[in-house]
Protein backbone atom coordinates (compact mmCIF):
# COMPACT_ATOMS: atom_id res chain seq x y z
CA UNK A 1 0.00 0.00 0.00
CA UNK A 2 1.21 3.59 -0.96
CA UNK A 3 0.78 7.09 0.78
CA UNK A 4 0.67 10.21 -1.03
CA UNK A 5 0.95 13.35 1.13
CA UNK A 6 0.54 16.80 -0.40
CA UNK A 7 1.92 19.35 1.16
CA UNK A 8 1.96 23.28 1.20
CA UNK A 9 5.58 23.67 2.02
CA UNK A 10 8.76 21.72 2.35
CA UNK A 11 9.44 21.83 5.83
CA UNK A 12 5.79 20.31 6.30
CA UNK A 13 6.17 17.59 3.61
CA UNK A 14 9.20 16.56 5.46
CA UNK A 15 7.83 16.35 8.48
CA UNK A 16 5.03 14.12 7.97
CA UNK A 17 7.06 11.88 5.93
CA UNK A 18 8.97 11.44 8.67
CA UNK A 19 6.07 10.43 11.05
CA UNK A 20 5.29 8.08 8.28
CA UNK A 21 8.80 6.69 8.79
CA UNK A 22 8.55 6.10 12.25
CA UNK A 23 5.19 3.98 11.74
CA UNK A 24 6.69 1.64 8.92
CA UNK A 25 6.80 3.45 5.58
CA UNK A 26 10.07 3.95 3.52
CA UNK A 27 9.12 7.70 3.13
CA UNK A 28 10.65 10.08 0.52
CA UNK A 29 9.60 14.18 -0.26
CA UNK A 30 9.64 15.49 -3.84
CA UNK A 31 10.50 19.04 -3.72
CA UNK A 32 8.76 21.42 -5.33
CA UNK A 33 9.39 21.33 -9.43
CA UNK A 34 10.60 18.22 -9.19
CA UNK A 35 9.37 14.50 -10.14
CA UNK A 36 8.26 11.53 -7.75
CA UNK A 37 10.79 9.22 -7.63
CA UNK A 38 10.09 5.88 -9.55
CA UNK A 39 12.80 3.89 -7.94
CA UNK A 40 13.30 2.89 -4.41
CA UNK A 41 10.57 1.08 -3.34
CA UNK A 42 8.84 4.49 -1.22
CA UNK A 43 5.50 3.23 0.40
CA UNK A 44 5.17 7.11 1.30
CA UNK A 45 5.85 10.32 -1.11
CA UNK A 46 5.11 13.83 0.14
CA UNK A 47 5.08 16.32 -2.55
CA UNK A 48 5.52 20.06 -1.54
CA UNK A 49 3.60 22.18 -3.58
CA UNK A 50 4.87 25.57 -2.19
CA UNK A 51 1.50 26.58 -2.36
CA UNK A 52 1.18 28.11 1.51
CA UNK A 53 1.23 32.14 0.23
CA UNK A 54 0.05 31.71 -3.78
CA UNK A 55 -3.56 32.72 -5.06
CA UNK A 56 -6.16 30.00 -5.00
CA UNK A 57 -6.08 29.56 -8.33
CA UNK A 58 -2.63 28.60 -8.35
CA UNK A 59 -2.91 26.34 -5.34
CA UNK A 60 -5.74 24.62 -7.18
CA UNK A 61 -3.14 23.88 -10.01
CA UNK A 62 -0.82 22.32 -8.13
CA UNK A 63 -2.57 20.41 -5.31
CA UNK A 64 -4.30 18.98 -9.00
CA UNK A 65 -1.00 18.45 -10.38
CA UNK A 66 0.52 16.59 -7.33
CA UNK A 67 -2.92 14.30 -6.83
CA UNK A 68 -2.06 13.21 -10.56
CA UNK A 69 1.33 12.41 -10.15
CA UNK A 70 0.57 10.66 -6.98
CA UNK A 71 -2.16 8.92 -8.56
CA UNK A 72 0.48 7.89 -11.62
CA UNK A 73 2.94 6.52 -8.57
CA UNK A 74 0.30 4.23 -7.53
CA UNK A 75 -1.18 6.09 -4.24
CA UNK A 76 -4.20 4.20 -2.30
CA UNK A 77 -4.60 6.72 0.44
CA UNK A 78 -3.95 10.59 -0.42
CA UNK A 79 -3.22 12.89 2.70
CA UNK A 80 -3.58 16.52 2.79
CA UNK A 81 -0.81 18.15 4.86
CA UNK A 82 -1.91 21.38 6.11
CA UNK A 83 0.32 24.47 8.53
CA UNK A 84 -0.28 23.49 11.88
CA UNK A 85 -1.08 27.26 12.88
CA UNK A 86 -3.66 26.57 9.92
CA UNK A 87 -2.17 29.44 6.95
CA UNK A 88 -2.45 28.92 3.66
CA UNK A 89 -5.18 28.12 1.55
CA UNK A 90 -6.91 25.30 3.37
CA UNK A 91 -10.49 25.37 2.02
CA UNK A 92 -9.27 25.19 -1.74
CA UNK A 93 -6.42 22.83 -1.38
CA UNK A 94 -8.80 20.46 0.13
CA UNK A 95 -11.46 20.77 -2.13
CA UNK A 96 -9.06 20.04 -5.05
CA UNK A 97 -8.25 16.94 -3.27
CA UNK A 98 -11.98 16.12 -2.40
CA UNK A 99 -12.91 16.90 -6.54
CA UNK A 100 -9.77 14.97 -8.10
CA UNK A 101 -10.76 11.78 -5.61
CA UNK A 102 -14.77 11.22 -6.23
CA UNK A 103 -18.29 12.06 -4.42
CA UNK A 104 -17.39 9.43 -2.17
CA UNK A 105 -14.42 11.00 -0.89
CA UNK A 106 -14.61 13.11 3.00
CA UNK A 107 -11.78 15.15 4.72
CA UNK A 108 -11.43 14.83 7.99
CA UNK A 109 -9.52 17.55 9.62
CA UNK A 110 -7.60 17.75 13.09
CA UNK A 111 -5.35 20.89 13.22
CA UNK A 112 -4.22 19.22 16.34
CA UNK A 113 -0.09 18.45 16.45
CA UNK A 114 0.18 18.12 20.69
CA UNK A 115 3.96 16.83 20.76
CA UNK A 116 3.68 20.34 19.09
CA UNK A 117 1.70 22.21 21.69
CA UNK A 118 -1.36 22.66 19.29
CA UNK A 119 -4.57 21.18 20.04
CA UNK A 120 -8.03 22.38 19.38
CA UNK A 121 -10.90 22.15 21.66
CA UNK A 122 -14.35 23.48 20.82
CA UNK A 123 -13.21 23.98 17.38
CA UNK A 124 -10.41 26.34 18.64
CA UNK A 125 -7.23 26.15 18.24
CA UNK A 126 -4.84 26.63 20.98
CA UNK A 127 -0.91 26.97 20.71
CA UNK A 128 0.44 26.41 24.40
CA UNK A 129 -3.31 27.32 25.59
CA UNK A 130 -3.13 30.76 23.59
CA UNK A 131 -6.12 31.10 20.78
CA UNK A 132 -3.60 31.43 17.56
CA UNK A 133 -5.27 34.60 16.92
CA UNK A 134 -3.87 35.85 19.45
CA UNK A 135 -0.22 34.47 18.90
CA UNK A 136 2.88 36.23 17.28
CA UNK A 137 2.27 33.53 14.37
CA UNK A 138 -1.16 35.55 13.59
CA UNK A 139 1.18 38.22 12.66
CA UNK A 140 2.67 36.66 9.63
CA UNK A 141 3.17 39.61 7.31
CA UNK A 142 1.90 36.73 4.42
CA UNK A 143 -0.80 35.68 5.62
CA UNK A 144 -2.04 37.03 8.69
CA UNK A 145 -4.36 34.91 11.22
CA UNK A 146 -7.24 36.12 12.77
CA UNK A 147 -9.66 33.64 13.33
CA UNK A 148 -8.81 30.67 15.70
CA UNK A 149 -12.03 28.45 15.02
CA UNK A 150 -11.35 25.71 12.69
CA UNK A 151 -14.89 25.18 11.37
CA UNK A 152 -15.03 28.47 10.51
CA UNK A 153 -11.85 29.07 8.53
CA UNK A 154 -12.76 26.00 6.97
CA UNK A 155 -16.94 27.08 6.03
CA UNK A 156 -15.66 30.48 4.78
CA UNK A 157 -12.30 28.85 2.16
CA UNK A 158 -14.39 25.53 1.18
CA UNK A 159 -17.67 25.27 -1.30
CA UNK A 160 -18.33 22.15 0.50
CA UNK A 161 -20.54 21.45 4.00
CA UNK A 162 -19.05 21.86 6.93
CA UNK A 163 -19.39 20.31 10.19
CA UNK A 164 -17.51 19.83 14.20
CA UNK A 165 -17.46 16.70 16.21
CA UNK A 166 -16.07 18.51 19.66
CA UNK A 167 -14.50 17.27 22.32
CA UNK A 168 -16.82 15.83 24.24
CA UNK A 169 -18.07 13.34 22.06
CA UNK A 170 -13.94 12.87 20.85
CA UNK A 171 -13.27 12.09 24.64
CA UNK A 172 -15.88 8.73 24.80
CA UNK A 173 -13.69 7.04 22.39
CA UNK A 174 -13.46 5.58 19.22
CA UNK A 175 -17.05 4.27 18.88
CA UNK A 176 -18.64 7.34 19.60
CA UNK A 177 -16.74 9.14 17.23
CA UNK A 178 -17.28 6.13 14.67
CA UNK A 179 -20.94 6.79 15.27
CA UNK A 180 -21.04 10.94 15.35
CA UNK A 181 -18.68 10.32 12.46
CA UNK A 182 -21.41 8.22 10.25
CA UNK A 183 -23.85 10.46 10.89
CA UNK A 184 -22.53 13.27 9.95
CA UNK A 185 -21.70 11.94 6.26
CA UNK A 186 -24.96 10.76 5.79
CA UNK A 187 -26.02 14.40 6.01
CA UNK A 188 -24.01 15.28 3.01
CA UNK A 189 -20.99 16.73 5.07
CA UNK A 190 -17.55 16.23 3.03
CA UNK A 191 -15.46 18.14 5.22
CA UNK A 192 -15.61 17.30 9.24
CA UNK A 193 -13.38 19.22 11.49
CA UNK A 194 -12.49 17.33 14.92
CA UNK A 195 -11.27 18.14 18.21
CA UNK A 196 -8.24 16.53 19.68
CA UNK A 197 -5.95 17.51 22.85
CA UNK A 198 -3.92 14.22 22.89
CA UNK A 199 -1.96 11.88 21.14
CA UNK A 200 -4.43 9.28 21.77
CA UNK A 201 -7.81 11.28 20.49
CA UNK A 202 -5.87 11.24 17.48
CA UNK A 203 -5.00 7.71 17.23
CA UNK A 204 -8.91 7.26 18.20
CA UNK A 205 -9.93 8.97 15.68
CA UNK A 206 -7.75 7.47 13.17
CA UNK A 207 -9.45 4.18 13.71
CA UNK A 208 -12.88 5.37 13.56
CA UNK A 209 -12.44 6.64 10.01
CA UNK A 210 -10.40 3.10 9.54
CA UNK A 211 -13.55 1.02 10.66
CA UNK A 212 -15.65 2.88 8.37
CA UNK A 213 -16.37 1.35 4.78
CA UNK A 214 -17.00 2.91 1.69
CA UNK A 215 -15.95 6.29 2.02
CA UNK A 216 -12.64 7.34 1.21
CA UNK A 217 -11.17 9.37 3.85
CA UNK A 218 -8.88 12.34 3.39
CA UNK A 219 -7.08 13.35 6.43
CA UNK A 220 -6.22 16.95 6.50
CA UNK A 221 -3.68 17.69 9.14
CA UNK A 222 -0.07 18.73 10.10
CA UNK A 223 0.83 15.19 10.52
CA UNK A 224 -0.59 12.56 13.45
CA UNK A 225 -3.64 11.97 11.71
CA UNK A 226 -1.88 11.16 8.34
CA UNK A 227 0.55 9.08 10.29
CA UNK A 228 -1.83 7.14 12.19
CA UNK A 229 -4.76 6.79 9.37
CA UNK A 230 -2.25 5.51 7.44
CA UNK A 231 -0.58 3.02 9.44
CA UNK A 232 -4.35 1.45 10.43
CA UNK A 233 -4.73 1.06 6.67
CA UNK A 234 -1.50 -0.85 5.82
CA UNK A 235 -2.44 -3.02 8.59
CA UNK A 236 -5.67 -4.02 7.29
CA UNK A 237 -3.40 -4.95 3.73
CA UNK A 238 -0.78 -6.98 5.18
CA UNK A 239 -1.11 -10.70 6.56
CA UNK A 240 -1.80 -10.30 10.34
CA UNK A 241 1.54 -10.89 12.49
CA UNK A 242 1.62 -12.59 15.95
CA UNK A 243 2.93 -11.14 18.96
CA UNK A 244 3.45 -12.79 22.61
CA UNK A 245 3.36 -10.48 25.44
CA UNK A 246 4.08 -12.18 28.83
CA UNK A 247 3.67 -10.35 32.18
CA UNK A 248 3.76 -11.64 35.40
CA UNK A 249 3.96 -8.29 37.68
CA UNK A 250 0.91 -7.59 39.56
CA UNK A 251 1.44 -4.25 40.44
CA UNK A 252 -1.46 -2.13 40.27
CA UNK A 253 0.40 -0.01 37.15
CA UNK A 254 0.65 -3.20 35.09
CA UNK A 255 -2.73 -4.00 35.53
CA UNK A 256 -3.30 -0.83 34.06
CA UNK A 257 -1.19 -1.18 31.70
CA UNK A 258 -2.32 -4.42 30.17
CA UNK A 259 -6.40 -3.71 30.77
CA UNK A 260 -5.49 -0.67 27.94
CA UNK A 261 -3.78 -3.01 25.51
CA UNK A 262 -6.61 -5.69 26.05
CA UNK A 263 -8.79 -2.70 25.03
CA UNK A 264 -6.93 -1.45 22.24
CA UNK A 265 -6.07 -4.58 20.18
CA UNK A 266 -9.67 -6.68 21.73
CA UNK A 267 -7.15 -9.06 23.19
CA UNK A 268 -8.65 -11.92 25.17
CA UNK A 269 -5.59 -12.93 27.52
CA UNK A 270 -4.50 -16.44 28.61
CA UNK A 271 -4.81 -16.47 32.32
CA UNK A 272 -2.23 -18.75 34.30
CA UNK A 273 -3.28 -19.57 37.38
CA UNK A 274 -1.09 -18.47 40.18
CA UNK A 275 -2.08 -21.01 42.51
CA UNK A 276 -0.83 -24.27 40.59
CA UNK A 277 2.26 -22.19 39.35
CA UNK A 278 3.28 -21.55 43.08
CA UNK A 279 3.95 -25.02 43.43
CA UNK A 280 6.41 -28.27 43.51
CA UNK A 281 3.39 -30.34 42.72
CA UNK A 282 2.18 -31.98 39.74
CA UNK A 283 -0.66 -28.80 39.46
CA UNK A 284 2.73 -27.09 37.99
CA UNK A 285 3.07 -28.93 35.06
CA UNK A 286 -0.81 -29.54 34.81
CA UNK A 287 -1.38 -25.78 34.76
CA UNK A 288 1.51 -25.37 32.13
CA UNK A 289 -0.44 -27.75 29.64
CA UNK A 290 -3.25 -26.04 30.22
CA UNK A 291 -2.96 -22.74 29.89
CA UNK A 292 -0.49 -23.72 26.12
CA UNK A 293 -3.77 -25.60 24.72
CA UNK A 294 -5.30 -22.37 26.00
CA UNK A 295 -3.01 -19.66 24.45
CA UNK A 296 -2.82 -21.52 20.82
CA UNK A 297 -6.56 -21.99 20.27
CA UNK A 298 -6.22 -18.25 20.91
CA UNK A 299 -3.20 -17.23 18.93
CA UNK A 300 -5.48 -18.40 15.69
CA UNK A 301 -7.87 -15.61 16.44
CA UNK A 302 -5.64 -12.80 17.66
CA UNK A 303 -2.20 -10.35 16.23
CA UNK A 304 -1.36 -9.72 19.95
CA UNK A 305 -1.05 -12.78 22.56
CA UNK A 306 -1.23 -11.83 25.91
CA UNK A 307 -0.13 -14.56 28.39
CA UNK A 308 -0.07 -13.71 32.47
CA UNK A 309 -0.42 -13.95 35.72
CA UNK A 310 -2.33 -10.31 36.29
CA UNK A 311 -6.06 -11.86 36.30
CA UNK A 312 -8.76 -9.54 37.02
CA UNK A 313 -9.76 -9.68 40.72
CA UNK A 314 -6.74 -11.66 41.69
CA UNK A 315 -4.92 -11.09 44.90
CA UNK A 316 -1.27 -11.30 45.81
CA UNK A 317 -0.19 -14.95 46.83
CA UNK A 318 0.82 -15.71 50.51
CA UNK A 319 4.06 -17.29 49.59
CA UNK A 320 5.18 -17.68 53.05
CA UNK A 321 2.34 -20.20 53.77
CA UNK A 322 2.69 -22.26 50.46
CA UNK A 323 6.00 -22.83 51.67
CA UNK A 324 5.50 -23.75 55.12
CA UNK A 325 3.12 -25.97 53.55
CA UNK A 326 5.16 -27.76 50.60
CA UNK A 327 8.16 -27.75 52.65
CA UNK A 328 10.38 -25.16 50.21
CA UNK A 329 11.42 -21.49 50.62
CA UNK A 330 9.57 -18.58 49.58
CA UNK A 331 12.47 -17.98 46.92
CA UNK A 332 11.65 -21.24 44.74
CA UNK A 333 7.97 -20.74 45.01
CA UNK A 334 8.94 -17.44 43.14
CA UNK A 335 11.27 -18.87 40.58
CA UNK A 336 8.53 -21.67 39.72
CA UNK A 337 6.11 -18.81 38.77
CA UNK A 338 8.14 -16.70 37.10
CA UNK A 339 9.19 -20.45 34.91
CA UNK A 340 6.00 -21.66 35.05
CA UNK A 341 5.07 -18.15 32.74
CA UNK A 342 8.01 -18.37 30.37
CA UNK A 343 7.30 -22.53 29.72
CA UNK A 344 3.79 -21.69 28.83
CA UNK A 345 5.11 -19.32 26.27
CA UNK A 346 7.95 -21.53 25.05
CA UNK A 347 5.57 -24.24 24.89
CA UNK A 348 3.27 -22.04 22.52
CA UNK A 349 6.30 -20.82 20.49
CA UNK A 350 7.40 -24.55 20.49
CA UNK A 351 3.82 -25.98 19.30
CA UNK A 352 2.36 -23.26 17.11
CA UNK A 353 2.42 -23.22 13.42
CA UNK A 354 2.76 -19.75 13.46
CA UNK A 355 6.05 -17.73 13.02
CA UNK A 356 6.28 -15.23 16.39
CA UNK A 357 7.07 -12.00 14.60
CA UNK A 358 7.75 -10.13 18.10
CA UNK A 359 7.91 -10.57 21.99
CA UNK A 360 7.22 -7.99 24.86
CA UNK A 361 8.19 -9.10 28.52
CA UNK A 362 7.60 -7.10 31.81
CA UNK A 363 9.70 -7.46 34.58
CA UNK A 364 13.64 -8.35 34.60
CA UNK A 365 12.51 -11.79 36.41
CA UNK A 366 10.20 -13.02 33.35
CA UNK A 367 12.83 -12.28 30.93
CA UNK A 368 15.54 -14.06 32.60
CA UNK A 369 13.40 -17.00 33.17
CA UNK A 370 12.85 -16.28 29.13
CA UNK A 371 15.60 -16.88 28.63
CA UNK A 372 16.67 -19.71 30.94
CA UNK A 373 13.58 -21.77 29.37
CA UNK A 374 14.75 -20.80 25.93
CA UNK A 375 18.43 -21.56 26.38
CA UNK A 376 19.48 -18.06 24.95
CA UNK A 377 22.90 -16.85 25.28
CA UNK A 378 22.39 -13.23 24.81
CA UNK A 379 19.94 -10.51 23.45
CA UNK A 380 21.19 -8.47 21.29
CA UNK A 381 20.32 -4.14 22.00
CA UNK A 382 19.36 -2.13 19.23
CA UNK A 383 16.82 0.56 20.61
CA UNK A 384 15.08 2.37 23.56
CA UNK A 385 11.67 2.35 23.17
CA UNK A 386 10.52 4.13 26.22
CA UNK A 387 12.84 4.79 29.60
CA UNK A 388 13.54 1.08 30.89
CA UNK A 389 11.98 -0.44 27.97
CA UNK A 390 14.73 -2.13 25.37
CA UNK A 391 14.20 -3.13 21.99
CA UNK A 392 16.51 -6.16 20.79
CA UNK A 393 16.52 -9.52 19.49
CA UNK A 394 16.75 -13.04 21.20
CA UNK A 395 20.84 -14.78 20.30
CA UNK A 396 20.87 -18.35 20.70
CA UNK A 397 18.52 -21.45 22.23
CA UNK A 398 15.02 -21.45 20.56
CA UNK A 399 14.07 -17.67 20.12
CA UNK A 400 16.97 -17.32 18.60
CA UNK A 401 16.19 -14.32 15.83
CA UNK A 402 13.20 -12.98 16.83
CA UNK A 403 12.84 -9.38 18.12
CA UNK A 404 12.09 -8.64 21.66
CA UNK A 405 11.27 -5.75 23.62
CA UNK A 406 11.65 -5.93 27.63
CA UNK A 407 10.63 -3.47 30.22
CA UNK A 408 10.64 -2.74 34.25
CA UNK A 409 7.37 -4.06 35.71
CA UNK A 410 7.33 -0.41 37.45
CA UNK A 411 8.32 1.69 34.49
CA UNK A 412 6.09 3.54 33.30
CA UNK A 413 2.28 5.02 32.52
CA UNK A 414 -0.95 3.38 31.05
CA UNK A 415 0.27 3.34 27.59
CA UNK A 416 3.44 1.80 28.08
CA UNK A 417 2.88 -1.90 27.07
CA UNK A 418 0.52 -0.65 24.06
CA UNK A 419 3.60 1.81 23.04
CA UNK A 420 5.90 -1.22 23.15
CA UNK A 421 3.39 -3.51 21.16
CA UNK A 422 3.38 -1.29 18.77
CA UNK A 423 6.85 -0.08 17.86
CA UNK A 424 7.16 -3.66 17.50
CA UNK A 425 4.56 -3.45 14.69
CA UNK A 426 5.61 -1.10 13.06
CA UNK A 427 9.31 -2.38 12.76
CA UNK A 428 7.62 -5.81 11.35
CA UNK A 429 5.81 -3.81 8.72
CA UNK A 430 8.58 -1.85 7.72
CA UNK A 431 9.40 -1.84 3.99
CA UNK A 432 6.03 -4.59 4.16
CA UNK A 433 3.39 -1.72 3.22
């Protein structure tokens, strides 16, 4: 699949192409004058069109002239790539772009960049909190700013409806937006402007335009959208990978943690009882068996494995009695948890039919035992993904190759595991879309 992003200036093609880079695309920018490149397999071309302080008519011209080039290339999905402190010509530009595509075509637009410090809430949009009316940007000598509400800017450049899904609907998630979202369209809107204060509002509304058939979705932004739109797509077009995430900290944070993967990838987790794991019994290697024949009638069904010991509602384990009880010390009622956990996913890795195209581990304990189960000799560092969080590859014993990513069972906010899941998604699917 192939991304074509049109953008007003350089400086902005670049930098979406680069956020297209960092979710799996081999990105590339053809300056303005020049040609798309026809060699080196790019799954994402910005153009810049240079088209930021030029009449309409002009802008017209050569959004049309970089949609047809584009379309030449071999584009699927066509991005508009708009100033983040919204200048230029934003109602033409994108109604080139909704003209060249079909009647079946809608923008969506999110002026929000917040690793930026612009988001827009009730249609506003803030830089750092400030209206950008109200901003030394507004002062641009070229093309001054003085009107900070989206929907507006966009009724009075663009022939085409108009409407605002605000924040408070944005905030409920992805299927109220889905829903607001449908609506809308079926009113005849072709241009919907959207609130978004986070990173996350973004990716949420990404996927509601993703789980939305037969329209053809434009996304009109300074980047995230485009990035994350995009990236949804090319997963729906490639065969679906298989990940194994084992966690066997039950803090509160990684219950967290794992309760907002489970919700963003509608993972249904293997659950390994604690109780037969703390054990020298035969429940150990009962519970083991179980819980593989478990996890691989599940791995069919789902991208993203989750295998632990965090089940909802369960409490901590009085080790100090199970000892007493079995005769042992506290210390190798640990170990034979933390290997109980790693068996269960060597046993799946072992048994499958499927290749395991990435690994996530939480807590230094689960990896070593990882690895002890695994017999590997070393992993091999290539990346941080997060503070505490390490991106590698397994050397040695029977992981040997595949990529791993291992973090601190205290390190840390709600998205980490999610974060982790998915940079190793996106480095599966690089040069794949």
């Amino acid at each position: 699949m192939k991304v074509g992003i049109i953008a007003d200036d350089l400086t902005g093609a670049n930098a979406t192409g680069v956020l297209l880079s960092k979710n799996g695309f081999n990105s590339a920018t053809a300056v303005f004058g020049g040609e798309v490149p026809k060699t080196g397999g790019f799954t994402s071309i910005s153009v810049d069109t240079d088209s930021r302080y030029c009449a309409p008519s002009i802008a017209q011209n050569r959004v049309l002239n970089a949609y047809e080039q584009l379309s030449t290339w071999g584009a699927s999905i066509f991005c508009k790539r708009i100033d983040s402190t919204v200048r230029g010509n934003l109602g033409v530009e994108t109604d080139t772009l909704l003209d060249a595509i079909g009647k079946n075509s809608v923008a969506v637009v999110v002026t929000s960049y917040p690793d930026s410090g612009r988001i827009v809430s009730g249609g506003y949009l803030l830089i750092d909190g400030v209206p950008v009316e109200s901003t030394d940007v507004a002062k641009d000598p070229m093309n001054p700013i003085t009107i900070s509400h989206v929907p507006t800017i966009m009724i009075e450049q663009s022939q085409y409806p108009v409407s605002h899904i605000g924040l408070g609907r944005v905030l409920k998630g992805k299927n109220s937006i889905q829903l607001e979202m449908m609506k809308q369209i079926e009113a005849g809107n072709r241009i919907i402007v959207v609130d978004a204060v986070t990173n996350e509002d973004i990716d949420h509304i990404a996927e509601s335009m993703a789980a939305i058939e037969g329209v053809v979705f434009v996304p009109v932004d300074p980047g995230p959208l485009s990035a994350s739109y995009s990236r949804l797509m090319a997963h729906q077009h490639v065969l679906t990978n298989k990940f194994i995430v084992t966690v066997g900290s039950i803090t509160p944070l990684t219950g967290r943690q794992l309760n907002y993967l489970i919700d963003k990838k509608n993972a249904d987790p293997v659950y390994v009882n604690t109780e037969a794991l703390a054990s020298t019994t035969s429940t150990w290697d009962e519970e083991i068996e179980r819980a593989m024949k478990e996890a691989i009638i599940k791995l069919e069904d789902q991208e993203v494995l989750i295998i632990t010991t965090y089940a909802p509602g369960s409490g901590k384990l009085d080790l100090k009695e199970i000892a007493v009880r079995e005769g042992v010390t506290e210390e190798k009622l640990a170990k034979r948890l933390t290997e109980g956990l790693a068996r269960v996913t060597h046993s799946v890795i072992d048994q499958t039919e499927h290749a395991i195209d990435g690994m996530f581990s939480s807590g230094g304990d689960v990896t070593a035992a990882l690895c002890s189960v695994s017999e590997a000799q070393a992993i091999g560092l290539q990346d941080e993904v997060l503070p505490l969080a390490a991106y590698g590859h397994f050397i040695g014993g029977a992981f040997d190759g595949i990529p791993v990513i291992t973090k601190g069972g205290m390190v840390g906010d709600k998205y980490s595991i999610y974060k982790c899941v998915r940079f190793l998604t996106n480095k599966k699917e690089e040069g794949s879309v």
